[in-house]
C-alpha atoms as a PDB file:
ATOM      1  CA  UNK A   1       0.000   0.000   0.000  1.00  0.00           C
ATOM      2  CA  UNK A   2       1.364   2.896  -1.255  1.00  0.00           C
ATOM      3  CA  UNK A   3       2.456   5.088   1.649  1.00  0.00           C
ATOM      4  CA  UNK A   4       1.035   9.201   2.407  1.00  0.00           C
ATOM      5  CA  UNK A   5       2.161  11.383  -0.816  1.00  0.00           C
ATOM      6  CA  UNK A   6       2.529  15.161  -1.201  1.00  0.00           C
ATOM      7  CA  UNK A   7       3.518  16.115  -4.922  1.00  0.00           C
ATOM      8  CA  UNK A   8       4.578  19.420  -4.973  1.00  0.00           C
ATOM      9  CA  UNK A   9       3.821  21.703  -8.531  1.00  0.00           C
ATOM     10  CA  UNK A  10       6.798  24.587  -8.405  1.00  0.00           C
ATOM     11  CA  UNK A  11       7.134  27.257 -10.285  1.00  0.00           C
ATOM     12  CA  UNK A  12      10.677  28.543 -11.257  1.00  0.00           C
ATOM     13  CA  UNK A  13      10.543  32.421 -12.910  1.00  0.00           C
ATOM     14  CA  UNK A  14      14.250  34.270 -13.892  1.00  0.00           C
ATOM     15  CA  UNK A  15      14.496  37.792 -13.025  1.00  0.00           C
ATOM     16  CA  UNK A  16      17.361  39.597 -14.055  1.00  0.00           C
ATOM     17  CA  UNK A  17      18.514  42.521 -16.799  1.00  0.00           C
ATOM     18  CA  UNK A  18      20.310  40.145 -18.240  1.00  0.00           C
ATOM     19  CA  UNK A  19      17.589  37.578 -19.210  1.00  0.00           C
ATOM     20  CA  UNK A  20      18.086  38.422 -22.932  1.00  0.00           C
ATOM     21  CA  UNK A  21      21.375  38.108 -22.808  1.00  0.00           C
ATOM     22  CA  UNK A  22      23.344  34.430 -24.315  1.00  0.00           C
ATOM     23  CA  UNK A  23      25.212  33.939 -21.653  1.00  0.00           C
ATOM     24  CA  UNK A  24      24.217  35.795 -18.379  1.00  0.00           C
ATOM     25  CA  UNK A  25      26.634  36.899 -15.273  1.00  0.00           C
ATOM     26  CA  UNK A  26      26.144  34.375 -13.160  1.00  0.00           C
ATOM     27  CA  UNK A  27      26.740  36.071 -10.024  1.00  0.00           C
ATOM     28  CA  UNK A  28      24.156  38.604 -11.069  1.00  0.00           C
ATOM     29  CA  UNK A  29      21.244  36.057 -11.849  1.00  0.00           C
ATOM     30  CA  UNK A  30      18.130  36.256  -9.671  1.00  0.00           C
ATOM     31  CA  UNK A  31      15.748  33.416  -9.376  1.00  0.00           C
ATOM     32  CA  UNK A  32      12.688  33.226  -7.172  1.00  0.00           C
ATOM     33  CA  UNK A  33      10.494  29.977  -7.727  1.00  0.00           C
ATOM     34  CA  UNK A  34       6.787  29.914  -7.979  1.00  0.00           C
ATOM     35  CA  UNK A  35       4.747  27.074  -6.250  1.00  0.00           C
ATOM     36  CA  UNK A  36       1.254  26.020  -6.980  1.00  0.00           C
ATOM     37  CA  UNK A  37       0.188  23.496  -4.748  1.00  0.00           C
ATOM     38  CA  UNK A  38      -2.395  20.413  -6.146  1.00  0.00           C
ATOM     39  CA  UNK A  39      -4.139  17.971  -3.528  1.00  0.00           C
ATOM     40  CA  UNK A  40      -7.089  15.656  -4.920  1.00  0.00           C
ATOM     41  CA  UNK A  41      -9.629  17.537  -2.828  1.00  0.00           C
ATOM     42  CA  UNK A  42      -8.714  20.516  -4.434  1.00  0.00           C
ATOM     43  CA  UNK A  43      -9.134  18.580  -7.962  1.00  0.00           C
ATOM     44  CA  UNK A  44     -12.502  17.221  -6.838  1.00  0.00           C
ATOM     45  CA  UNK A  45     -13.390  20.749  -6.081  1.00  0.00           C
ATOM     46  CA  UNK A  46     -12.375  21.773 -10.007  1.00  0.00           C
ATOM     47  CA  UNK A  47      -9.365  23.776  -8.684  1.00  0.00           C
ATOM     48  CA  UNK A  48      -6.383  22.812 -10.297  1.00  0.00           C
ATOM     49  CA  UNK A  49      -3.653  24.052  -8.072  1.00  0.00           C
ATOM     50  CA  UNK A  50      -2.880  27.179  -5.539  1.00  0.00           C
ATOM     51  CA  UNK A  51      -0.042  29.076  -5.403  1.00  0.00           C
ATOM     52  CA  UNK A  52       2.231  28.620  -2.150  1.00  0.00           C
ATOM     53  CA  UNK A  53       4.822  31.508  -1.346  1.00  0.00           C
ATOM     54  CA  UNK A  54       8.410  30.364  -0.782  1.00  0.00           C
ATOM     55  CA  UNK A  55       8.717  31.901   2.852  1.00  0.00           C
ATOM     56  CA  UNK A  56       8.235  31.184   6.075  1.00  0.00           C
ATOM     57  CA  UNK A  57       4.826  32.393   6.132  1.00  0.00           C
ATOM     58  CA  UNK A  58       3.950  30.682   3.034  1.00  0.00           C
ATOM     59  CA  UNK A  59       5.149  27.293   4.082  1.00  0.00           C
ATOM     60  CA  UNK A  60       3.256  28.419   7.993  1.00  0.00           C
ATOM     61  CA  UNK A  61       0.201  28.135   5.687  1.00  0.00           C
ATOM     62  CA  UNK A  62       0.531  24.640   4.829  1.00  0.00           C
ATOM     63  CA  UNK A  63      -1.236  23.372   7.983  1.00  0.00           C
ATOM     64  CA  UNK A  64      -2.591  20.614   6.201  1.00  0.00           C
ATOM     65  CA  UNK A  65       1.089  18.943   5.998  1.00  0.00           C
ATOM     66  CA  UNK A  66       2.144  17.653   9.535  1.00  0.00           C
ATOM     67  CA  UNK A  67       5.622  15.683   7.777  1.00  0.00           C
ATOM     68  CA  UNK A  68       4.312  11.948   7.742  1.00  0.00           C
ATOM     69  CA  UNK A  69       3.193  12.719   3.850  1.00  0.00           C
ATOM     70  CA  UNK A  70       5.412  11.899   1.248  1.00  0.00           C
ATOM     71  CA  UNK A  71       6.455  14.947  -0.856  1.00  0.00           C
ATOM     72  CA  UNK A  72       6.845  15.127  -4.193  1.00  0.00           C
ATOM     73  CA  UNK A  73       8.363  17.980  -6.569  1.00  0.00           C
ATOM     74  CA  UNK A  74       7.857  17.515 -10.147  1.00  0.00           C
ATOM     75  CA  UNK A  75      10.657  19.544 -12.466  1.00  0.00           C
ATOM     76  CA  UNK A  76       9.892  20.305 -15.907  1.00  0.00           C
ATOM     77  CA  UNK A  77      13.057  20.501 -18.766  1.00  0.00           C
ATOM     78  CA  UNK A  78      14.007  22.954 -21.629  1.00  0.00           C
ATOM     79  CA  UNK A  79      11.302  24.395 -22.927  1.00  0.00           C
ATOM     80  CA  UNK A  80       8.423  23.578 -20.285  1.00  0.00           C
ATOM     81  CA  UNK A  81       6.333  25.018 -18.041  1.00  0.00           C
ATOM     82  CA  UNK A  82       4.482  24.169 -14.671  1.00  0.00           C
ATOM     83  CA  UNK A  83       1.196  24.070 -16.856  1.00  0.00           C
ATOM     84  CA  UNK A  84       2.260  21.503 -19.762  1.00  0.00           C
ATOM     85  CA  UNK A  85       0.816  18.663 -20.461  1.00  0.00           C
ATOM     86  CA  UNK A  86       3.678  17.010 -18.648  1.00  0.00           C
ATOM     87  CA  UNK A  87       3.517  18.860 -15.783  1.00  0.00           C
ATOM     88  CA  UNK A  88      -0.522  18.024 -15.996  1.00  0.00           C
ATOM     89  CA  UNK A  89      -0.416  14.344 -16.643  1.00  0.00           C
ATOM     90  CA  UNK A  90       2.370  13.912 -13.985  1.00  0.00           C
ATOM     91  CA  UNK A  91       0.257  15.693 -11.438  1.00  0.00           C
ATOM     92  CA  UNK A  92      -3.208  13.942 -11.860  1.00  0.00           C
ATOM     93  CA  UNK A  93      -2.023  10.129 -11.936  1.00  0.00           C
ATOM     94  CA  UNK A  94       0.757  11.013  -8.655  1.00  0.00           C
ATOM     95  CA  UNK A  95      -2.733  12.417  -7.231  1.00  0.00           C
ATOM     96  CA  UNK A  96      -4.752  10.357  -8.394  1.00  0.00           C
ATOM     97  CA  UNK A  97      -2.229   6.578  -7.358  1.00  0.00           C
ATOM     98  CA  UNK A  98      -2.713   8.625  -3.516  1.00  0.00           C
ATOM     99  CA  UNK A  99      -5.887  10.547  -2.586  1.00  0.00           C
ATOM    100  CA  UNK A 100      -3.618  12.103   0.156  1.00  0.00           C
ATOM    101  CA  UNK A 101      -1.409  13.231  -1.915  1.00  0.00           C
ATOM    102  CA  UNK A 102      -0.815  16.612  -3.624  1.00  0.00           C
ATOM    103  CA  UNK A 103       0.992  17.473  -6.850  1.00  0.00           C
ATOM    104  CA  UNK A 104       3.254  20.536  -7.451  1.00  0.00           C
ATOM    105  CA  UNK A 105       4.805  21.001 -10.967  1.00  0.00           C
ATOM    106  CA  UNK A 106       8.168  23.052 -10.685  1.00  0.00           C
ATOM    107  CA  UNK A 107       7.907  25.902 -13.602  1.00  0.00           C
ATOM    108  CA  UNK A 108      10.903  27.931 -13.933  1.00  0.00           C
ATOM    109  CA  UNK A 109       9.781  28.572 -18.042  1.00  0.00           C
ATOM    110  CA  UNK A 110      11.243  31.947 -18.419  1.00  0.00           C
ATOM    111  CA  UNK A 111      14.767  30.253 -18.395  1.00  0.00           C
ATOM    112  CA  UNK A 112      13.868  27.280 -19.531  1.00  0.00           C
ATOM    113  CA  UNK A 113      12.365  28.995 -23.103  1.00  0.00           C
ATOM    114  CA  UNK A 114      16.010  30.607 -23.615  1.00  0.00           C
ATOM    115  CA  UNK A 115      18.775  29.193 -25.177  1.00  0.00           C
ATOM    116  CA  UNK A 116      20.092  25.418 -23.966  1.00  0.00           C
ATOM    117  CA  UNK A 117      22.797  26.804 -23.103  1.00  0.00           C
ATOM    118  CA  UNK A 118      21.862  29.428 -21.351  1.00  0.00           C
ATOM    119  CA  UNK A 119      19.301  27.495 -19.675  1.00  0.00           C
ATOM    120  CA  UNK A 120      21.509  24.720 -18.591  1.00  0.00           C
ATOM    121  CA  UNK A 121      24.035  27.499 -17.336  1.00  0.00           C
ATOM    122  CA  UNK A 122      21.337  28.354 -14.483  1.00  0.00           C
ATOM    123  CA  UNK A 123      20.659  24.584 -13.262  1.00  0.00           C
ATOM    124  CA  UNK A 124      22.706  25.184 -10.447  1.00  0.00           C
ATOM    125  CA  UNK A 125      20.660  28.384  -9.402  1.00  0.00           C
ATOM    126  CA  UNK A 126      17.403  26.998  -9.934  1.00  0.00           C
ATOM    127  CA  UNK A 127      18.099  23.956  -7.696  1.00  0.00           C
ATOM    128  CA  UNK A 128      19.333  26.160  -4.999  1.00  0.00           C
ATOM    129  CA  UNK A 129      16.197  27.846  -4.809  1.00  0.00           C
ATOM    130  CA  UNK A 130      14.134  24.827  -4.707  1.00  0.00           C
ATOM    131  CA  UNK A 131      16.712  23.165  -2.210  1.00  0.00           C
ATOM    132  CA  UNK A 132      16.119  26.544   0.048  1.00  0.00           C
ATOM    133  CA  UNK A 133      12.500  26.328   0.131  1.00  0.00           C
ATOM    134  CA  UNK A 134      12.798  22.197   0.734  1.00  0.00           C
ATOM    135  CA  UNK A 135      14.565  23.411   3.915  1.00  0.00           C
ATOM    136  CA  UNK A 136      12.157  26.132   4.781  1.00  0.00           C
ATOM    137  CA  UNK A 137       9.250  23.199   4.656  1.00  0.00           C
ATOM    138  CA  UNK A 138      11.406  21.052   6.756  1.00  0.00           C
ATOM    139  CA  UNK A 139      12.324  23.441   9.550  1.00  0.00           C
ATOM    140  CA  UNK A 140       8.309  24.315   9.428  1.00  0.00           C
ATOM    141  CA  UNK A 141       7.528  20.724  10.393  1.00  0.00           C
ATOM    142  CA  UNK A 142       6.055  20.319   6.855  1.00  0.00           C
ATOM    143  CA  UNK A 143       8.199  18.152   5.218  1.00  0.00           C
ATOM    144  CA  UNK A 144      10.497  14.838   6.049  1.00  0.00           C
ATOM    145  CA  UNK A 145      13.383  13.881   3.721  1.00  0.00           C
ATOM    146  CA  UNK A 146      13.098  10.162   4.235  1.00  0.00           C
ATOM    147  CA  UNK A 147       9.559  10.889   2.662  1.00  0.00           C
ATOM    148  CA  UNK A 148      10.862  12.723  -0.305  1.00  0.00           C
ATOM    149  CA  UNK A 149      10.807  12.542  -4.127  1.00  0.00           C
ATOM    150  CA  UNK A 150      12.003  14.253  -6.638  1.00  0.00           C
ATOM    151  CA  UNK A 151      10.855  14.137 -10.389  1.00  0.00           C
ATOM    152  CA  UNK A 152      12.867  15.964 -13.401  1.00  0.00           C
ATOM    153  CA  UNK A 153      12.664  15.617 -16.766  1.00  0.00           C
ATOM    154  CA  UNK A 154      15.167  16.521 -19.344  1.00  0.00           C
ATOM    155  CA  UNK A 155      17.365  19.441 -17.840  1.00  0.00           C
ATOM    156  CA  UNK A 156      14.746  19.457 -14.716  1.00  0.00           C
ATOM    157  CA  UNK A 157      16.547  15.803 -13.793  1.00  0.00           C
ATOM    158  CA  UNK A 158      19.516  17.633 -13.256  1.00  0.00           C
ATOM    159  CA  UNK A 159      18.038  20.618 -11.648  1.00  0.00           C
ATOM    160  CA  UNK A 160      16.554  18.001  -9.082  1.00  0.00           C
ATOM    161  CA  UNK A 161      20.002  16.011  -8.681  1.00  0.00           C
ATOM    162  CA  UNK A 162      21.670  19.432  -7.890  1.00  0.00           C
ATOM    163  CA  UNK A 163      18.494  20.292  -5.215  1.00  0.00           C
ATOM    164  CA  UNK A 164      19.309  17.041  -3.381  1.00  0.00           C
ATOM    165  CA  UNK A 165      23.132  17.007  -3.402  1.00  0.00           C
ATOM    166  CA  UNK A 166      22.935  20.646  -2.114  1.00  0.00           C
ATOM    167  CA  UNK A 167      20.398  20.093   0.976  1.00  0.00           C
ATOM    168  CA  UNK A 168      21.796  18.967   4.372  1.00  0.00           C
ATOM    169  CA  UNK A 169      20.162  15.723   3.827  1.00  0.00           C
ATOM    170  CA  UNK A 170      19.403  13.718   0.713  1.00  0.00           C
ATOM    171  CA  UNK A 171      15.612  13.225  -0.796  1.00  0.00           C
ATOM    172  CA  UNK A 172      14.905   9.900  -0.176  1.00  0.00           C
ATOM    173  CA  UNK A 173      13.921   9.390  -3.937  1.00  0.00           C
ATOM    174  CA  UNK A 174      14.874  10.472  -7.078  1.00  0.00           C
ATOM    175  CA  UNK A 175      13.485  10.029 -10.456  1.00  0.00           C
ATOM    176  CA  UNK A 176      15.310  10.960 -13.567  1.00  0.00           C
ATOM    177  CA  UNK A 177      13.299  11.054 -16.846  1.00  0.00           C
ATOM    178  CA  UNK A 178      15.677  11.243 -19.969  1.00  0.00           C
ATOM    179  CA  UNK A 179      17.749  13.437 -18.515  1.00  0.00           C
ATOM    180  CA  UNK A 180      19.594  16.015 -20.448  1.00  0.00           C
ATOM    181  CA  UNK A 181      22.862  14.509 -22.414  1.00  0.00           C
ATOM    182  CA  UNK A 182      24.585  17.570 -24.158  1.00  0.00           C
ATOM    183  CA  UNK A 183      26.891  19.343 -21.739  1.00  0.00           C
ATOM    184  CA  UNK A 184      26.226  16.707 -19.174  1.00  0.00           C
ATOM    185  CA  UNK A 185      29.414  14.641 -18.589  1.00  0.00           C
ATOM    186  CA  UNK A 186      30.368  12.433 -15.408  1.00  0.00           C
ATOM    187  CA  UNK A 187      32.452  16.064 -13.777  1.00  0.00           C
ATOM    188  CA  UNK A 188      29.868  18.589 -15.123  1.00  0.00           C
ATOM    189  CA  UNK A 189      27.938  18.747 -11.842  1.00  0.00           C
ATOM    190  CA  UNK A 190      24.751  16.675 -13.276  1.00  0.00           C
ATOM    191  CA  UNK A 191      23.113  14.254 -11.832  1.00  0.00           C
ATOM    192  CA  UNK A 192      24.583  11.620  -9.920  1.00  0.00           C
ATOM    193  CA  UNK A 193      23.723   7.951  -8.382  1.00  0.00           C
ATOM    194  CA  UNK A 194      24.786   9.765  -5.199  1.00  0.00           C
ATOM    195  CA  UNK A 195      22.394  12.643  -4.966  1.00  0.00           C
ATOM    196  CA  UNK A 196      19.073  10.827  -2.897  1.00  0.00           C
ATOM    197  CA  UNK A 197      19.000   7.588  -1.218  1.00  0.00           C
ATOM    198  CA  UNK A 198      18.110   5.953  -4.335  1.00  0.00           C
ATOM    199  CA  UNK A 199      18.316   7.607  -8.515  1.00  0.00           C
ATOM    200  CA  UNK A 200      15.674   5.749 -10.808  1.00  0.00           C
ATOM    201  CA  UNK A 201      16.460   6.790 -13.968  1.00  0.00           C
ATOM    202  CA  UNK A 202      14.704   6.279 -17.298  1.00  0.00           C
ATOM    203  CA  UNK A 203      16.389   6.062 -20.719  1.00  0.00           C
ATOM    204  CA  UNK A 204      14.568   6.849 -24.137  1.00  0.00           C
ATOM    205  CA  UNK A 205      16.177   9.220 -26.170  1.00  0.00           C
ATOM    206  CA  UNK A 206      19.931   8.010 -25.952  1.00  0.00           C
ATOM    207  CA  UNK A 207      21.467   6.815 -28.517  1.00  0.00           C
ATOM    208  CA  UNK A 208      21.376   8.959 -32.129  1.00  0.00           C
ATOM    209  CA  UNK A 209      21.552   7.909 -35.721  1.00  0.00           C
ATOM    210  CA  UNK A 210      24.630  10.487 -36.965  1.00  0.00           C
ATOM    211  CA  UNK A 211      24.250   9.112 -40.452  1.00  0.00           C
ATOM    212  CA  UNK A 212      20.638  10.314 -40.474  1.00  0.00           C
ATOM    213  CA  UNK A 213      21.819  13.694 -38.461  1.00  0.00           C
ATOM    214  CA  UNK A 214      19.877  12.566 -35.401  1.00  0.00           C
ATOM    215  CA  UNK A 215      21.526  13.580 -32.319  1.00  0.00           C
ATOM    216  CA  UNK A 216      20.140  11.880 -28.990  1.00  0.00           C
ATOM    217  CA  UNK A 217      18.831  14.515 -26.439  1.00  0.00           C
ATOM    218  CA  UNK A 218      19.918  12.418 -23.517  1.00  0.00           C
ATOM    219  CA  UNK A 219      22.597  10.194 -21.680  1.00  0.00           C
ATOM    220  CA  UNK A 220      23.870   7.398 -22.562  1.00  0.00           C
ATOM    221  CA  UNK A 221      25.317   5.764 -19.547  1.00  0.00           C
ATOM    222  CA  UNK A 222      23.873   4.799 -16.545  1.00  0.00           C
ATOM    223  CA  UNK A 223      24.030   7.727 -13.962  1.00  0.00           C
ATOM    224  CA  UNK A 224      20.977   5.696 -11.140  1.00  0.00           C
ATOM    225  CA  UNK A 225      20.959   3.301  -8.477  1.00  0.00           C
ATOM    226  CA  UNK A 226      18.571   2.028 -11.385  1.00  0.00           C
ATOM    227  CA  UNK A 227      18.901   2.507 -15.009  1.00  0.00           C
ATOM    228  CA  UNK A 228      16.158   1.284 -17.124  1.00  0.00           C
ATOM    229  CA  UNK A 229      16.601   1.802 -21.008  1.00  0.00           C
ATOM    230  CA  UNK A 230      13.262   1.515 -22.589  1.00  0.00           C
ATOM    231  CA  UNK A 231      13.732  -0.197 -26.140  1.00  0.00           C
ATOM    232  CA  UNK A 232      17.160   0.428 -26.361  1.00  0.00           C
ATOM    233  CA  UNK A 233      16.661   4.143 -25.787  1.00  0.00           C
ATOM    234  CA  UNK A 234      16.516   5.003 -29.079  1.00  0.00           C
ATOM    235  CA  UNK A 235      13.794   4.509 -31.092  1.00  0.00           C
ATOM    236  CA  UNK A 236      10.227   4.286 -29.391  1.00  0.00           C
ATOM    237  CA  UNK A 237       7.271   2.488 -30.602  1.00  0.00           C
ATOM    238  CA  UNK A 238       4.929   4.740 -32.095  1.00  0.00           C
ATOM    239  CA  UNK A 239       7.164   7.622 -32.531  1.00  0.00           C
ATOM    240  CA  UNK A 240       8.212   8.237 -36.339  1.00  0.00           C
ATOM    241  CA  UNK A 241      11.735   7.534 -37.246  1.00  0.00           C
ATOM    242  CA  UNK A 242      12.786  11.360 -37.272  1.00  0.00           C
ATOM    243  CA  UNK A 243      11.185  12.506 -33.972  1.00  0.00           C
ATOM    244  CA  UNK A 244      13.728  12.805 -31.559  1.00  0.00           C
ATOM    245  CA  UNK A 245      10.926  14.761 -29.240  1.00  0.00           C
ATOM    246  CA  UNK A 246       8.681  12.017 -29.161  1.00  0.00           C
ATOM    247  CA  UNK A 247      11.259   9.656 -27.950  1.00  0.00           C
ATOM    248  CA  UNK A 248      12.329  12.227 -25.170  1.00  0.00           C
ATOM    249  CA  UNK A 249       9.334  12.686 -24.021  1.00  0.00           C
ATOM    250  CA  UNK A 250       8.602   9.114 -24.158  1.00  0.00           C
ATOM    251  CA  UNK A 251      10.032   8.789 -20.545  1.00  0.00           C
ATOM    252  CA  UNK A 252       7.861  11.104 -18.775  1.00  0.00           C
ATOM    253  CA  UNK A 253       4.787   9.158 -20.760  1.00  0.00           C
ATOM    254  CA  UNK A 254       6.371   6.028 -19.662  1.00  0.00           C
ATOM    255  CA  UNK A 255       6.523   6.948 -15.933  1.00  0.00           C
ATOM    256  CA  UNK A 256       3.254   8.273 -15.678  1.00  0.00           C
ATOM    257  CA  UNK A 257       1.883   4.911 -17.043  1.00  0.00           C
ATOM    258  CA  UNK A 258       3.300   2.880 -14.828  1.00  0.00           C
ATOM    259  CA  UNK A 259       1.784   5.159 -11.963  1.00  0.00           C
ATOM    260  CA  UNK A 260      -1.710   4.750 -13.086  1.00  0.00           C
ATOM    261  CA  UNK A 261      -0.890   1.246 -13.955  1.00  0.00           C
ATOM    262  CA  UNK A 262       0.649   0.834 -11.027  1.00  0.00           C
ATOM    263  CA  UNK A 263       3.871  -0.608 -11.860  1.00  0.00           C
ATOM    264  CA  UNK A 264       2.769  -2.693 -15.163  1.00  0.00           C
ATOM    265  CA  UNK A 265       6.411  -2.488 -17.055  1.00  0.00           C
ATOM    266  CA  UNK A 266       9.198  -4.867 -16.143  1.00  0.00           C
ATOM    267  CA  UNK A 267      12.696  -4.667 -16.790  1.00  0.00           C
ATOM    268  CA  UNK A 268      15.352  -7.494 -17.612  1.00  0.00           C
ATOM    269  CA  UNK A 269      18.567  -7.409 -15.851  1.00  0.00           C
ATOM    270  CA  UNK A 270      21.115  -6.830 -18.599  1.00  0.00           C
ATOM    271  CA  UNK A 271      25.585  -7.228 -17.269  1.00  0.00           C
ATOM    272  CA  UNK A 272      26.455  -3.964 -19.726  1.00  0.00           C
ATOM    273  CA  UNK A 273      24.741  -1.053 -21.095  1.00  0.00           C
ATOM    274  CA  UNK A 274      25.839  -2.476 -24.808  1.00  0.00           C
ATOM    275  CA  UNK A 275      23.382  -5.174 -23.515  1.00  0.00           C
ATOM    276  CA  UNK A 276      20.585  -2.624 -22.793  1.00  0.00           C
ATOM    277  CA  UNK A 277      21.132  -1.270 -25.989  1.00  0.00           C
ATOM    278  CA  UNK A 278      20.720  -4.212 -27.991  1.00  0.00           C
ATOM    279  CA  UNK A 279      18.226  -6.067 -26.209  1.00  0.00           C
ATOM    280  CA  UNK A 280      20.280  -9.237 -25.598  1.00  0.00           C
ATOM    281  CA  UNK A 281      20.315  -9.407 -21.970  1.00  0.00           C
ATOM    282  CA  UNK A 282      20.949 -12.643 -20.264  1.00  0.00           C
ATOM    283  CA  UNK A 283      21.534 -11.715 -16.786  1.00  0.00           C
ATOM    284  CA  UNK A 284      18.916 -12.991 -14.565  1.00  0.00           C
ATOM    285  CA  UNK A 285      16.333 -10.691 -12.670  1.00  0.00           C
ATOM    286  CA  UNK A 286      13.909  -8.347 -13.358  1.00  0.00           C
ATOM    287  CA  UNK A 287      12.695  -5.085 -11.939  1.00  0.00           C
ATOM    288  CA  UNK A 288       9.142  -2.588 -12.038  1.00  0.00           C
ATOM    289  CA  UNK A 289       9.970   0.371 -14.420  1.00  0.00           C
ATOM    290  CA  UNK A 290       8.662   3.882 -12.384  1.00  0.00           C
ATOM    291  CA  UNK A 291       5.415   3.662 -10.544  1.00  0.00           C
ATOM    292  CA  UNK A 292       4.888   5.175  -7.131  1.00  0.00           C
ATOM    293  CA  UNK A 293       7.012   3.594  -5.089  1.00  0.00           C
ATOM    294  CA  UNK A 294       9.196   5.425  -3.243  1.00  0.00           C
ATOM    295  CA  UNK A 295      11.362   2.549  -1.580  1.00  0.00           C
ATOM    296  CA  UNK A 296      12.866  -0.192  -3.892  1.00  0.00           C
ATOM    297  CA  UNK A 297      15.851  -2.890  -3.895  1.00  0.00           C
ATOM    298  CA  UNK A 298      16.660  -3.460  -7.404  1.00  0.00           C
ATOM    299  CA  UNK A 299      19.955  -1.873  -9.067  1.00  0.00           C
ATOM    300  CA  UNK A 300      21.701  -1.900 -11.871  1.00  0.00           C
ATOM    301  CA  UNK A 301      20.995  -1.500 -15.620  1.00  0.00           C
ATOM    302  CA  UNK A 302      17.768  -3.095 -17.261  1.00  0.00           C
ATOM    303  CA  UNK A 303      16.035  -3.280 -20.953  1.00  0.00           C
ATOM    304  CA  UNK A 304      12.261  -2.803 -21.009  1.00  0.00           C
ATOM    305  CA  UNK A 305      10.535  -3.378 -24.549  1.00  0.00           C
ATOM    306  CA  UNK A 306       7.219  -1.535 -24.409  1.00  0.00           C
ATOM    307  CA  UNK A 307       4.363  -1.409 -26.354  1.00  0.00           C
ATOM    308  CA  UNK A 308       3.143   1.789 -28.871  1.00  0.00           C
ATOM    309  CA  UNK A 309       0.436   3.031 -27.094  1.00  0.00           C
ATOM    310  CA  UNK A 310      -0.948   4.252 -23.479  1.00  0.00           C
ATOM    311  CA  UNK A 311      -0.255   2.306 -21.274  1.00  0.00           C
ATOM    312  CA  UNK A 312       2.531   1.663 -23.465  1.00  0.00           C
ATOM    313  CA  UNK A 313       2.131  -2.508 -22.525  1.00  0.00           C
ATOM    314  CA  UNK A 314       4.380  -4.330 -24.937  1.00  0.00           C
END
């Protein structure tokens, strides 16, 4: 039984003269994050979210959250907002697999629209902020880090990695959805097997075709406690063979399926990523792909073959 949930919707805005600019001063940036808070009463009540004020008054105001709820923040990539259909879809099945649960989509869009590079530049900013108003919920009795997840997607996996490693505790959880590739090496400061109690990370958009000029979006090595590479992460059923966005965002669709599934896509155990890759793993074991759960056992790297469509069962 899945245990008390809190998902957390946050929204990330960039003020600063310099948001025009390629390449901003980095010890001039300003970033304050907006949070819009989602519980399934306030979806049964056709309100989609409220905002929540990262302060100590702000998080006084969440007397509804005592610390025995499991808290999730939700971190949209390059190009996203808090109110994308990502963001959307991630927040009504994480609601929706716990009635007690709330879901808050992190939108920090105004950087996120600019440049990569300039976006990825700020990664370390925008964690800090949400790692300073984890610790303002914690100190207000709100929040407790052994009952804490964190969800990114694309450049927002790394945002999240950076939240955790920076806080005076680790999250409990973190979940990685295709995270970001380009820039992204093992010393760039990205995310890192190391930065929660336990990294779930999900593959999809990994491996390019350079004689076709496609150039994967993503990593392609294992960075989790638990690496699962969805058909090969390359590739994805019912994506056409050009559409390096579909398979990115594959992961996210992936994750949230197995939440409202409730775990429905297994993994095989593969000895070496080449394994993953190729779908000829013969190492024995398998493992649940995403769902809800906050506390698993399984490492390593795995394969999943999926199907086309939602629910995405192969």
């Amino acid at each position: 039984m899945l245990r008390d949930s809190l998902v957390f919707v946050a929204a990330v805005c960039f003020i600063a003269a310099c948001l025009g600019d390629p390449v901003p001063d980095m010890a001039q940036a300003v970033l304050t994050n907006s949070y819009y808070i989602t519980t399934w009463d306030l979806i049964g009540h056709g309100a989609d979210h409220r905002p929540v004020e990262n302060s100590a008054a702000g998080v006084e105001a969440l007397n509804y959250l005592d610390g025995t709820q499991t808290v999730a923040f939700v971190v949209h990539g390059r190009g996203g907002s808090a109110f994308s259909e990502f963001a959307y879809t991630l927040r009504d099945v994480l609601s929706q697999a716990d009635q007690r649960s709330a879901v808050i989509v992190v939108d920090w869009s105004a950087v996120a629209a600019s440049s990569y590079d300039h976006a990825r530049a700020l990664v370390p900013q925008v964690a800090q902020d949400l790692s300073n108003f984890i610790a303002l919920m914690e100190a207000g009795q709100r929040l407790n880090r052994n009952l804490l997840h964190l969800i990114g997607f694309d450049l927002g996996a790394h945002v999240v990695g950076n939240a955790s490693r920076n806080a005076v505790s680790r999250a409990m959880k973190i979940t990685a959805l295709s995270p970001a590739g380009e820039g992204w090496g093992p010393d760039s400061g990205g995310l890192q097997r190391t930065d929660a109690q336990f990294v779930e990370v999900i593959h999809t958009d990994a491996v390019g075709n350079r004689a076709f000029g496609m150039v994967a979006t993503g990593l392609v090595r294992g960075v989790g406690t638990l690496d699962f590479f969805p058909n090969g992460a390359t590739r994805q059923p019912g994506c056409s063979f050009f559409d390096n966005a579909c398979y990115h965002n594959r992961a996210w669709q992936l994750f949230a399926a197995t939440v409202q599934m409730g775990g429905h896509l297994l993994g095989n155990r593969c000895d070496t990523l080449e394994q993953a890759l190729n779908n000829r793993c013969i190492a024995l074991g398998m493992a649940v792909m995403g769902s809800n759960q906050l506390v698993k056992i399984s490492q390593g790297i795995y394969r999943v073959n999926t199907g086309r469509v939602w629910p995405y069962s192969p």
